[in-house]
Protein backbone atom coordinates (compact mmCIF):
# COMPACT_ATOMS: atom_id res chain seq x y z
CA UNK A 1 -10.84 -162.51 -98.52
CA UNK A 2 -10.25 -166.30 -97.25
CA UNK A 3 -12.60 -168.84 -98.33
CA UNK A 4 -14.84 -169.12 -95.04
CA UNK A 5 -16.09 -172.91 -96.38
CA UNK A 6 -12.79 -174.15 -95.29
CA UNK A 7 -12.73 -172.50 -90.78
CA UNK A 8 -14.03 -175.95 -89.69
CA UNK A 9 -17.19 -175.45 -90.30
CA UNK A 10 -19.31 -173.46 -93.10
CA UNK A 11 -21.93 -173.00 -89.87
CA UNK A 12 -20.09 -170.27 -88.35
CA UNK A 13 -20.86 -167.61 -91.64
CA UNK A 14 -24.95 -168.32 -91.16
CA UNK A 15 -26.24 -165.60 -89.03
CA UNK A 16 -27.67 -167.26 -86.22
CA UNK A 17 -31.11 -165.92 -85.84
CA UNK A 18 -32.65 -166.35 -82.17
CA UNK A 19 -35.80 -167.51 -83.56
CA UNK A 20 -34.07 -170.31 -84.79
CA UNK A 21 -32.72 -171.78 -81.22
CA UNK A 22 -29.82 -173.54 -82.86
CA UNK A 23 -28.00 -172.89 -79.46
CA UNK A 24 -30.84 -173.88 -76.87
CA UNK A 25 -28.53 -175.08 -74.62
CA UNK A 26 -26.77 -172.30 -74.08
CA UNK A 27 -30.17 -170.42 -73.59
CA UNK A 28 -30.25 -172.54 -70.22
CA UNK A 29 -29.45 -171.20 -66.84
CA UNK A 30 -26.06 -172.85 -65.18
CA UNK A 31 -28.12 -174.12 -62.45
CA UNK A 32 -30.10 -176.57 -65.25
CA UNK A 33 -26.79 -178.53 -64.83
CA UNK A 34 -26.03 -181.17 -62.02
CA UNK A 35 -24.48 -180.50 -58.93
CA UNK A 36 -21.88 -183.46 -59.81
CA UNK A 37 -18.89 -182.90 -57.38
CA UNK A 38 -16.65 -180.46 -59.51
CA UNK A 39 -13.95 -178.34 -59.50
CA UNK A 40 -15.03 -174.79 -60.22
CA UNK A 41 -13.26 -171.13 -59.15
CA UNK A 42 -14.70 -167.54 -60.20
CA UNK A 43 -12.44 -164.63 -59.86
CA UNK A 44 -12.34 -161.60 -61.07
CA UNK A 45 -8.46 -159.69 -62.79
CA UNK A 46 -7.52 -156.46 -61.71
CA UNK A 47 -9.57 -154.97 -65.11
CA UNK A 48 -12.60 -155.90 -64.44
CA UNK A 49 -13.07 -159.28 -66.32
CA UNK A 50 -14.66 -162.49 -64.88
CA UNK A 51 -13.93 -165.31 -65.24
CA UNK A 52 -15.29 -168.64 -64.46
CA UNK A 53 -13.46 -171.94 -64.19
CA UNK A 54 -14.90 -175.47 -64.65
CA UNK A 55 -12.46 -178.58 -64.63
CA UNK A 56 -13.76 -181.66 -65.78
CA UNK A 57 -11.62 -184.43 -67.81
CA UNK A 58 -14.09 -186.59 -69.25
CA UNK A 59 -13.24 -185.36 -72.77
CA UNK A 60 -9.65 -183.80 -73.57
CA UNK A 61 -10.91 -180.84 -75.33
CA UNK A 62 -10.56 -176.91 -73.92
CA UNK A 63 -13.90 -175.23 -74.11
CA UNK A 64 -14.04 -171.45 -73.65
CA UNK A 65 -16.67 -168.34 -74.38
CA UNK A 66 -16.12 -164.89 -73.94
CA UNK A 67 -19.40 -163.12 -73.62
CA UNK A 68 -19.77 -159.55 -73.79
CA UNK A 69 -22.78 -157.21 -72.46
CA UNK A 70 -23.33 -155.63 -75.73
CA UNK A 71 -26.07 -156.67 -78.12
CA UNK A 72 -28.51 -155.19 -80.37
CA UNK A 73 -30.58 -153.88 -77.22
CA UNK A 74 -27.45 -151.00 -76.88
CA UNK A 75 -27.65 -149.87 -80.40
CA UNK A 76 -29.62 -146.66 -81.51
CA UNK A 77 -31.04 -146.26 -84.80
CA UNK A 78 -27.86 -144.76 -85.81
CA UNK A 79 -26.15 -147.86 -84.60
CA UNK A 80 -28.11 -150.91 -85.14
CA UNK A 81 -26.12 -153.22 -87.21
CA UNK A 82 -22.54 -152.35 -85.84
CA UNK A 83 -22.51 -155.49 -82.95
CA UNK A 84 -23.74 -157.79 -86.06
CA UNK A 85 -21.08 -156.03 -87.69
CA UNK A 86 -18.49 -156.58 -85.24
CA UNK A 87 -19.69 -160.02 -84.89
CA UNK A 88 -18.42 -160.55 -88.13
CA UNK A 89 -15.42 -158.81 -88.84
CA UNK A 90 -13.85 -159.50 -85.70
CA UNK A 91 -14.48 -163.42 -86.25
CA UNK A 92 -13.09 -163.30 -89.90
CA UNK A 93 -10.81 -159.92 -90.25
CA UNK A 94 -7.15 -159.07 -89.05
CA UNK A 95 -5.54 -157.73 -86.04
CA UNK A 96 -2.30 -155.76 -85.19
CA UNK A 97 -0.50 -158.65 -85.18
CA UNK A 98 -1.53 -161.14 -88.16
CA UNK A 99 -3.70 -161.04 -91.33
CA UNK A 100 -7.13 -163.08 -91.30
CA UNK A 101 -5.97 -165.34 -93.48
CA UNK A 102 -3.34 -165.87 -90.85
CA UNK A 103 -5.39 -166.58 -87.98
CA UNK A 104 -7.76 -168.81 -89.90
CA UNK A 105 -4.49 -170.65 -91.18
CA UNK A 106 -3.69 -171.03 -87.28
CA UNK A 107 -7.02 -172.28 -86.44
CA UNK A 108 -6.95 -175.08 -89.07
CA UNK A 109 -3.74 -176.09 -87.87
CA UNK A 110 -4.53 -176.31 -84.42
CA UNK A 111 -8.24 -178.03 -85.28
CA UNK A 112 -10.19 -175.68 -83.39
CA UNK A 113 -13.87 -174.39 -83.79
CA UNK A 114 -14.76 -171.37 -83.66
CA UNK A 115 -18.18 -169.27 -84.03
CA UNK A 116 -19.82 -166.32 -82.36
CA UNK A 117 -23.49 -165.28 -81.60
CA UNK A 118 -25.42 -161.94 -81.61
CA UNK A 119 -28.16 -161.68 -79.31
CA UNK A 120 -30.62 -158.63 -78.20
CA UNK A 121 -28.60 -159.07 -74.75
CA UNK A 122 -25.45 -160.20 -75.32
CA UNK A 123 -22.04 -160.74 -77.76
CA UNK A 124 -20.75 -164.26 -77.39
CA UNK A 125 -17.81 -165.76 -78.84
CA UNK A 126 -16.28 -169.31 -78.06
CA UNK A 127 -13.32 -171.22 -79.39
CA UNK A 128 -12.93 -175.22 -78.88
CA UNK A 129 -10.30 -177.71 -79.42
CA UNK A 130 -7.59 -179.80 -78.07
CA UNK A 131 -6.89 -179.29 -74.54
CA UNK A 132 -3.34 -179.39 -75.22
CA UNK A 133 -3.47 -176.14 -77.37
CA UNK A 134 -4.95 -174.25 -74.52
CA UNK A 135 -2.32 -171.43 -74.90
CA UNK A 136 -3.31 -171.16 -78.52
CA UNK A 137 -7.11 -170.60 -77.85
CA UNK A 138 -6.67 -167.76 -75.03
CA UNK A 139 -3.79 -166.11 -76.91
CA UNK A 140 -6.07 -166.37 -80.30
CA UNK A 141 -8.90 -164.82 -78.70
CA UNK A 142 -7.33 -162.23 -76.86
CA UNK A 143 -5.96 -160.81 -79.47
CA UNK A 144 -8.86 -160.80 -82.28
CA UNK A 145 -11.39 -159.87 -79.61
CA UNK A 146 -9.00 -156.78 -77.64
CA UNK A 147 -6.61 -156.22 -80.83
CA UNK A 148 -8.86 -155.37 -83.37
CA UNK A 149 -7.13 -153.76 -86.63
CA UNK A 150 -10.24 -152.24 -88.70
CA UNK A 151 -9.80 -150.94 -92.11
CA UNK A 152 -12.19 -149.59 -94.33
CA UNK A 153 -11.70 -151.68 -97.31
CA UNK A 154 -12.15 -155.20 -95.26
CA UNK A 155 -14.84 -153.57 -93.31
CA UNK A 156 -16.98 -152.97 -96.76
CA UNK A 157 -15.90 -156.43 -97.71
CA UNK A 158 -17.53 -157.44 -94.61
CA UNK A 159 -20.63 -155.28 -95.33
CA UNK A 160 -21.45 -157.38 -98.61
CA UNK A 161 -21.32 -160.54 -96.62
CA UNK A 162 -23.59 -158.70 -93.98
CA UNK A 163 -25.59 -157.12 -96.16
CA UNK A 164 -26.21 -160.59 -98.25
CA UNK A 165 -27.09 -162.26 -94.57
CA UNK A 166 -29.90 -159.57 -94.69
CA UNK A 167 -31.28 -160.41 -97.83
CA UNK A 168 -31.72 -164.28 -96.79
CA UNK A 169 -33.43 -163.02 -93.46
CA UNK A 170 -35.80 -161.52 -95.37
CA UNK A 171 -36.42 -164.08 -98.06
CA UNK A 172 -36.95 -166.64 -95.07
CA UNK A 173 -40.80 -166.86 -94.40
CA UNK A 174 -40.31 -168.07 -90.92
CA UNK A 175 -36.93 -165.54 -90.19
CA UNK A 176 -38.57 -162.96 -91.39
CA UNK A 177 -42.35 -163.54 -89.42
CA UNK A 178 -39.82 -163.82 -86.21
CA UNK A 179 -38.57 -160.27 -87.24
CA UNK A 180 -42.22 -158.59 -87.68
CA UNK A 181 -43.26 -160.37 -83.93
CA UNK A 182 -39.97 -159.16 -82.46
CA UNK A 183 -40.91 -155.54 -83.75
CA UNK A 184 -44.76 -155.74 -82.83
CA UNK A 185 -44.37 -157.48 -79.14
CA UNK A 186 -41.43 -154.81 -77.94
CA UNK A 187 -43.30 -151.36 -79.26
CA UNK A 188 -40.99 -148.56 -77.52
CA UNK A 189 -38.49 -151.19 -76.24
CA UNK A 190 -34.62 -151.96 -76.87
CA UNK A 191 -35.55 -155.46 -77.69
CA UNK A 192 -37.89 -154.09 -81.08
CA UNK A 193 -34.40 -153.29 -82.89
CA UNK A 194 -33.57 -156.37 -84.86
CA UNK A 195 -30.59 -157.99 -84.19
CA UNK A 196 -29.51 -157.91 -87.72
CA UNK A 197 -29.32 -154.28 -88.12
CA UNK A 198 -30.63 -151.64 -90.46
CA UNK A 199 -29.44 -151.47 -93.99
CA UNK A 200 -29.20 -147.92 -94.66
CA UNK A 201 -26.99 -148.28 -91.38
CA UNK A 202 -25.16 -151.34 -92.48
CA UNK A 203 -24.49 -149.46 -95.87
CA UNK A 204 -23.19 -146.39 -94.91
CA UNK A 205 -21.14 -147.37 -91.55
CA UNK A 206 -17.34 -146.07 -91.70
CA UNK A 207 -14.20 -147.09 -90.00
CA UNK A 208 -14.51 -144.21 -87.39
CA UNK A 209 -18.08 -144.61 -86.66
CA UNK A 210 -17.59 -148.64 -85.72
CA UNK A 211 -14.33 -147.97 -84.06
CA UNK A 212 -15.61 -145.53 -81.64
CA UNK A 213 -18.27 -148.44 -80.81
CA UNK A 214 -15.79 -151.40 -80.80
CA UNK A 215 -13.59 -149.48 -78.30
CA UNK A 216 -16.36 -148.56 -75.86
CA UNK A 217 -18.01 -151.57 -75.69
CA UNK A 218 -15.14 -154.54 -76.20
CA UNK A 219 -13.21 -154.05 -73.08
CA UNK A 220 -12.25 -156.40 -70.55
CA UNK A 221 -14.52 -155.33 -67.50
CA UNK A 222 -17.29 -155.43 -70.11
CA UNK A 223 -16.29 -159.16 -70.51
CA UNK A 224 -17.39 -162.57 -68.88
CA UNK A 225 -14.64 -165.29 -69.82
CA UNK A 226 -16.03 -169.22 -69.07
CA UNK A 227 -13.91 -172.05 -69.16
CA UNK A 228 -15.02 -175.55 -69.29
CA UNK A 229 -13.09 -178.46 -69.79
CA UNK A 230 -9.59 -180.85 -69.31
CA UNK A 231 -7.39 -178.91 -67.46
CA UNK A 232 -6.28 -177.96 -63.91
CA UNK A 233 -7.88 -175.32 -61.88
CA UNK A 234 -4.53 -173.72 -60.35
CA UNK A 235 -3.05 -174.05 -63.82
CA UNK A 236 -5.27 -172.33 -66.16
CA UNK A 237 -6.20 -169.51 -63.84
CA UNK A 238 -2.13 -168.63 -64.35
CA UNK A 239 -2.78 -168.61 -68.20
CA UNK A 240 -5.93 -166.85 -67.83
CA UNK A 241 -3.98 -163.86 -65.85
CA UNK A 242 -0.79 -164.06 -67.69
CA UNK A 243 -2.69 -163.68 -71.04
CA UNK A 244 -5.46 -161.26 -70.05
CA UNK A 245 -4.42 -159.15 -66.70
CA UNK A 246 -2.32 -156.14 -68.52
CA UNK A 247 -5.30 -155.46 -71.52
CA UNK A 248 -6.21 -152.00 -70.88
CA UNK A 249 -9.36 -150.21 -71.59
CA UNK A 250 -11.94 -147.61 -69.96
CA UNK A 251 -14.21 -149.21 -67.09
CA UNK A 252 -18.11 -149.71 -68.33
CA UNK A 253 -20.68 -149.06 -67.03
CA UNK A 254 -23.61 -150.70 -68.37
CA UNK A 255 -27.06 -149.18 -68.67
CA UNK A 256 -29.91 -150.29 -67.10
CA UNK A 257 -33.01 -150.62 -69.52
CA UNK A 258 -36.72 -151.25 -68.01
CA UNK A 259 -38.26 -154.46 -68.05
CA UNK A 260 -40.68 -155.23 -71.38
CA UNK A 261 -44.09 -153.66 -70.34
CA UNK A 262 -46.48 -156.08 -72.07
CA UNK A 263 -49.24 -155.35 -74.59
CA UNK A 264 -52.45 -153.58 -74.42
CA UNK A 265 -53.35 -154.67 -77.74
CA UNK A 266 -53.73 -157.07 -80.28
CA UNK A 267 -51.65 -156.60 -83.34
CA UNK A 268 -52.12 -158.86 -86.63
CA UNK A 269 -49.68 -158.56 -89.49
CA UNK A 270 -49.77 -160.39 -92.76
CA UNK A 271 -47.85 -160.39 -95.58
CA UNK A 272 -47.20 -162.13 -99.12
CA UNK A 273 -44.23 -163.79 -100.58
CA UNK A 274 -42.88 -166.20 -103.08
CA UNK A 275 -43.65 -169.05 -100.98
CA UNK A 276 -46.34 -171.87 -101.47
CA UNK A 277 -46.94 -172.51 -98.09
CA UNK A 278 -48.71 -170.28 -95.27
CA UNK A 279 -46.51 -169.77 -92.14
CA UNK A 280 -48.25 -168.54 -88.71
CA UNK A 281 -46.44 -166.75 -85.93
CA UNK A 282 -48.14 -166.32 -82.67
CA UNK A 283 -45.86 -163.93 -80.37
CA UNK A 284 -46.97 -163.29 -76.46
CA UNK A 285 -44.76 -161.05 -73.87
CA UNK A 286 -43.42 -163.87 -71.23
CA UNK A 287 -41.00 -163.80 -67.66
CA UNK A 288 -37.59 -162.33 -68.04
CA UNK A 289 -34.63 -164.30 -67.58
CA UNK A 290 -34.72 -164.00 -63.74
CA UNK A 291 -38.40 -164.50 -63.39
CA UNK A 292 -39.17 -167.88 -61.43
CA UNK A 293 -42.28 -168.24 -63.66
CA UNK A 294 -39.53 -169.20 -66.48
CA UNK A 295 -40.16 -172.90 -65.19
CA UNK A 296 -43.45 -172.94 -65.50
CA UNK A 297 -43.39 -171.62 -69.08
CA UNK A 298 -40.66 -173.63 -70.03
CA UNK A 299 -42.94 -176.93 -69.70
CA UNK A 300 -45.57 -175.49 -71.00
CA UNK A 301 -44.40 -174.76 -74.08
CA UNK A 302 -42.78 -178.06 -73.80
CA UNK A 303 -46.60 -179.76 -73.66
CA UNK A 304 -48.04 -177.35 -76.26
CA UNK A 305 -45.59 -176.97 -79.09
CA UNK A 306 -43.20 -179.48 -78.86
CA UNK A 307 -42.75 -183.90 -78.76
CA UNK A 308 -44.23 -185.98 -80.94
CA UNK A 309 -47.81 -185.27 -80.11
CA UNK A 310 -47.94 -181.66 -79.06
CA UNK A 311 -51.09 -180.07 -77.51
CA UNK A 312 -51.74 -177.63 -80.37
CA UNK A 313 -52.21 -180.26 -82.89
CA UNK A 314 -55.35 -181.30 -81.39
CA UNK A 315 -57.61 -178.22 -82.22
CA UNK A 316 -56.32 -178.86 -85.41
CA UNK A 317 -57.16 -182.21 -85.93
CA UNK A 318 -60.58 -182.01 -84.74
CA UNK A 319 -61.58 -179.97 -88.16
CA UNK A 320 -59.36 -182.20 -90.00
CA UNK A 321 -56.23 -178.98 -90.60
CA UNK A 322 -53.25 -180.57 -91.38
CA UNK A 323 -50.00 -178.49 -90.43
CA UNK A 324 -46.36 -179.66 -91.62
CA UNK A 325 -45.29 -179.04 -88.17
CA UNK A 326 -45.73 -177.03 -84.80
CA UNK A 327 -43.31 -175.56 -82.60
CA UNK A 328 -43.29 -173.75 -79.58
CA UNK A 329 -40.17 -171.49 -77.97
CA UNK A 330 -39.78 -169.39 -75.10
CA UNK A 331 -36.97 -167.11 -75.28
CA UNK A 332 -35.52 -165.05 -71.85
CA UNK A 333 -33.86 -162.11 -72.29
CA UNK A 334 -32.61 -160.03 -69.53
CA UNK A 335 -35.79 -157.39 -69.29
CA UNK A 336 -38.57 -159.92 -70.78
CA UNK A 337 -39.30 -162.58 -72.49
CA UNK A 338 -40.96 -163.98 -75.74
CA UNK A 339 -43.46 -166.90 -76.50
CA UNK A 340 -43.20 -167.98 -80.13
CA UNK A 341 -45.69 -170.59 -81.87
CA UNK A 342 -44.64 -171.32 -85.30
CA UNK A 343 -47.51 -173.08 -87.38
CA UNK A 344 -46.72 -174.15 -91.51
CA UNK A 345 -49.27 -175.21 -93.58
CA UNK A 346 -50.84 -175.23 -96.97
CA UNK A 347 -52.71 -172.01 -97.46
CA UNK A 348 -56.33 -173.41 -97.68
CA UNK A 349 -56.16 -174.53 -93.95
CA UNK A 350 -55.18 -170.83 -92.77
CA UNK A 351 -58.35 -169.20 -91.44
CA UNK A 352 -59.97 -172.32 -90.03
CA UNK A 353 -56.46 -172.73 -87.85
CA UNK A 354 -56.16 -169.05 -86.56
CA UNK A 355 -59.39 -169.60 -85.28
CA UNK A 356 -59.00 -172.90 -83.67
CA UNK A 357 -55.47 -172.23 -82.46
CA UNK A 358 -56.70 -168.58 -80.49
CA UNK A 359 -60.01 -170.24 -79.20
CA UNK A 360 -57.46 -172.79 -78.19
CA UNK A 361 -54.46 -171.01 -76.57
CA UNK A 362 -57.59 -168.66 -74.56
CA UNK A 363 -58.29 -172.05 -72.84
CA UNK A 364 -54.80 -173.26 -72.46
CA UNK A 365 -55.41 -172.25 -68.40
CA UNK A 366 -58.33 -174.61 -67.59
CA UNK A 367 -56.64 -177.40 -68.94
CA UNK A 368 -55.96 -180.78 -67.98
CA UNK A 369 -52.65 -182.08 -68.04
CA UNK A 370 -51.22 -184.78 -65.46
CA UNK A 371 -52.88 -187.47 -64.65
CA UNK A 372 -53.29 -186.34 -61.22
CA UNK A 373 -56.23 -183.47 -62.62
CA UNK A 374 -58.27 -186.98 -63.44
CA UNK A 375 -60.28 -188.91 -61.22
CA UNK A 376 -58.93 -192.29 -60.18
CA UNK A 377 -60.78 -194.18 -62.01
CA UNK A 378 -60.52 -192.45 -65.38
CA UNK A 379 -56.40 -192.26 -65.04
CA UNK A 380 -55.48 -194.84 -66.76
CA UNK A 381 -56.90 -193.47 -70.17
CA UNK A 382 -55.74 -189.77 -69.50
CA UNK A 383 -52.54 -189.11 -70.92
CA UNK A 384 -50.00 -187.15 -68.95
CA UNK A 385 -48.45 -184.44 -70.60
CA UNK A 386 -46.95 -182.59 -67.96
CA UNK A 387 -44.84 -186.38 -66.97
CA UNK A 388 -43.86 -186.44 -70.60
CA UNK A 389 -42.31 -182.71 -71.15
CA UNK A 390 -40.35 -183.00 -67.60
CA UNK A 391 -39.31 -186.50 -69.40
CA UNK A 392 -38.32 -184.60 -72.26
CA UNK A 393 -36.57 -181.81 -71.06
CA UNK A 394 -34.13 -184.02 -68.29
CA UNK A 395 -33.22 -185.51 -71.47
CA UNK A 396 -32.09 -182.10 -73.16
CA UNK A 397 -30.43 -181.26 -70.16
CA UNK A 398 -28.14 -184.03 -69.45
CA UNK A 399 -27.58 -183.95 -73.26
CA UNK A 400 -26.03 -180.08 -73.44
CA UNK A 401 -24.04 -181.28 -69.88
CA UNK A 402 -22.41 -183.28 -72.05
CA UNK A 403 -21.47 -180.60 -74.35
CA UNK A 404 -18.50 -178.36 -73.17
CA UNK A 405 -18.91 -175.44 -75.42
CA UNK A 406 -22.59 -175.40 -74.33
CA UNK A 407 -22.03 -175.40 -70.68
CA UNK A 408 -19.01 -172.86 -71.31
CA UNK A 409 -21.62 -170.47 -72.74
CA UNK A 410 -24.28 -170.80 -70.33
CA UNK A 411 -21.78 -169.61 -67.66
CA UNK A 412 -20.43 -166.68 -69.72
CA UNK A 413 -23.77 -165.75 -70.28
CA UNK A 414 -25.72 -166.26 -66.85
CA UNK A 415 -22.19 -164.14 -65.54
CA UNK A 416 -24.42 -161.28 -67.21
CA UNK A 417 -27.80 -162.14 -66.83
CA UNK A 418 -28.28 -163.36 -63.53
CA UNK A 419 -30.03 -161.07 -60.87
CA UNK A 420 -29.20 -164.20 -58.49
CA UNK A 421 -33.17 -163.95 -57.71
CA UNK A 422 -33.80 -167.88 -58.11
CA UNK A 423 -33.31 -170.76 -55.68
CA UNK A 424 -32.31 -174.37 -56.35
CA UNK A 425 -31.43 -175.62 -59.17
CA UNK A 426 -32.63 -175.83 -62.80
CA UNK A 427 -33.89 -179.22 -62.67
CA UNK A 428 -34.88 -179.06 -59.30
CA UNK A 429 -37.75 -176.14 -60.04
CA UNK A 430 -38.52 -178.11 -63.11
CA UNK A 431 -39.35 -181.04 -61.14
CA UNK A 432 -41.65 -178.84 -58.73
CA UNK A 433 -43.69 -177.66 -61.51
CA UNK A 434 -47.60 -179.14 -61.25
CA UNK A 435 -50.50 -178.92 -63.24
CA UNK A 436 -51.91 -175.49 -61.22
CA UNK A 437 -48.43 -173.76 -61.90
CA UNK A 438 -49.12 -174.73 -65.70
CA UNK A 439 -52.87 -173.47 -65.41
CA UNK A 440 -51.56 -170.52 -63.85
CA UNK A 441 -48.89 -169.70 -66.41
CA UNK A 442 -51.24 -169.98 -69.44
CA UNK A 443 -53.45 -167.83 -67.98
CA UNK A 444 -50.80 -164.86 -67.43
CA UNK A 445 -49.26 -165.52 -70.64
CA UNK A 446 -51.58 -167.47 -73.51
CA UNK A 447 -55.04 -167.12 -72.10
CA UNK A 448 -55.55 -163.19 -73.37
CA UNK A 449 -56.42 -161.27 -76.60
CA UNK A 450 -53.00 -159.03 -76.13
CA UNK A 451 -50.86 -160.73 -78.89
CA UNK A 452 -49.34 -160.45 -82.29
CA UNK A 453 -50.15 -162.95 -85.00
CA UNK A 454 -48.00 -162.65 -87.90
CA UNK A 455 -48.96 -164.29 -91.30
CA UNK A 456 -47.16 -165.33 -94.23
CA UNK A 457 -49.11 -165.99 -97.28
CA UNK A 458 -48.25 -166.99 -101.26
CA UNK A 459 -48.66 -163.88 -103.67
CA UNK A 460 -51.42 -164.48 -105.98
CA UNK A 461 -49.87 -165.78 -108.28
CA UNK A 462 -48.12 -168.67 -105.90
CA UNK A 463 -51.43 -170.29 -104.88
């Protein structure tokens, strides 16, 4: 097995956990970015894939993500683990035509990074480096994503590492909270099956059984190719269909799965480990990737969970509970959406907070938050949160434009999310977004007792 430590970066061997939002940028709809006069073309080959083209030569570096419509959402209980899998082997692992230890050697030599991302929705993975090695990066990735060679013995190599990714899930307080909210806030739903996988699965998976699945699902008209970077329009969409147009494989179909249906309930998990803090996850069912309420919700949780002074902390303060932070994250998948609050703090501070922090979030939608909700004459002492988070999130915006690989996979990925149901652009809607839109998205989304609160205490013996 080649040492992984030495592909660029030791990042691309940590499974990347959605809860963690290490990729936010790419989370973000193409139309967050400016409508800077560009050179763009979409097309489609003869076998189905599409493929989007973005010149831009500020930085001389070749940016591409392939994207396919295959996450953990199409997996069964027989099959969940087998994208993560997949993921994995076909990042690290041979091909027909060289060794792994071959292509990493190639990568190295041509200073390119590489990673790839499993989602509930989606596959995604994305190669950048020198735009004069353009050849090299389509040519690489064609082959180890459509040329797959799997044997069994560097497939259970590949297990271990998997299998060892699973154990550090669950020894991470916060991962592993995500997990139990993911499973309680999607009862009945694709999106309950964690994107990890099962172990039993994981364990006993052969060659045949992840071949049939690799060949199914990796084929080009399941595939979204972006490109983003320092190159010429005319001349890379020759590359693209010299190196992609003859790859052959069965048309798919994808299914169609039915939107989240929120819950009717309120479900409170807690559990102990070998920790000596207390973690608090607050989960709520949000709007789906094409849902225009996304805008709305994205400030909000930009007001209440995030910044130096977020919302949530005040509660908290007013009884004197001390948390070692607060964060807030919306997450929009394809049939529904997640709202995560993360709270950690020491254990003694733990009842008084879920009680301030529900009381709280149930009054989230009579707020006040621009200064415009304030008489005149009391404006100058309000502070205005909703100015702030628009502030805040221009800011992340025009810093992922800046980032090729970001905007790359935002385009890849929006190629198989978007219904095409929303108008304007990202920023635009942001900017339209006023303190009754806030009101009014707290109160579909915080301001109810339908939610799943997931604690993580110290055993016993931790305290």
């Amino acid at each position: 097995m080649r040492n992984r430590k030495k592909i660029i970066t030791s990042a691309i061997v940590i499974f990347r956990y959605v809860s963690i939002l290490l990729f936010i940028a790419c989370l973000i709809s193409p139309q967050a970015f400016s409508q800077e006069e560009r050179q763009t073309k979409s097309f489609e080959l003869d076998n189905g894939m599409r493929v989007f083209l973005y010149e831009r030569h500020s930085i001389p570096l070749i940016n591409c993500a392939f994207a396919f419509n295959i996450g953990s959402k199409d997996e069964s209980d027989d099959t969940s683990g087998l994208v993560h899998i997949l993921e994995h082997y076909i990042l690290f692992r041979g091909t027909e035509f060289r060794t792994g230890e071959e292509i990493g050697q190639e990568i190295r030599e041509h200073g390119a990074y590489v990673n790839a991302h499993t989602e509930y929705d989606l596959s995604v993975f994305e190669i950048s480096l020198p735009s004069e090695y353009a050849d090299f990066a389509l040519s690489n990735h064609r082959e180890i994503l459509f040329d797959l060679k799997l044997t069994q013995e560097e497939l259970d190599e590949e297990k271990e590492v998997i299998l060892e990714e699973l154990n550090q899930v669950h020894d991470d307080p916060m991962k592993y909270a995500t997990s139990l909210a993911y499973q309680n806030l999607f009862p009945d739903h694709p999106y309950q099956r964690p994107i990890y996988g099962r172990r039993e699965v994981i364990e006993s998976v052969t060659v045949e059984k992840i071949e049939g699945f690799y060949t199914k699902h990796f084929v080009p008209s399941n595939c979204a190719l972006a490109i983003v970077g320092d190159f010429e329009i005319a001349e890379m969409e020759e590359k693209v269909k010299k190196i992609f147009v003859d790859i052959q494989g069965e048309p798919f179909n994808p299914p169609n799965y039915k939107t989240a249906i929120p819950l009717k309930d309120k479900r409170v998990i807690e559990e102990k480990m070998d920790v000596n803090m207390a973690y608090l996850v607050f989960g709520y069912n949000a709007p789906d990737y094409n849902d225009p309420d996304q805008f709305s919700v994205d400030v909000l949780a930009e007001i209440l969970g995030r910044g130096i002074n977020p919302m949530l902390n005040h509660p908290l303060l007013e009884r004197r509970v001390y948390v070692n932070s607060i964060n807030m994250s919306y997450l929009a998948h394809k049939y529904g959406g997640a709202i995560l609050i993360y709270f950690v703090m020491e254990p003694k501070y733990i009842k008084t907070a879920k009680n301030r922090i529900i009381r709280y979030l149930k009054r989230t939608r009579d707020l006040q938050y621009s200064k415009k909700d304030y008489m005149s004459d009391s404006r100058f002492r309000a502070t205005d949160y909703l100015e702030s988070a628009k502030n805040r999130i221009r800011f992340k915006i025009h810093r992922a434009q800046e980032n090729g690989l970001a905007v790359a996979n935002s385009h890849a990925r929006h190629m198989h999310m978007s219904g095409d149901s929303i108008e304007g652009n990202f920023l635009e809607n942001i900017e339209n977004v006023d303190s009754s839109d806030i009101r009014k998205a707290a109160g579909n989304y915080l301001a109810k007792s339908d939610y799943v609160m997931v604690t993580i205490m110290p055993r016993e013996d931790e305290k």
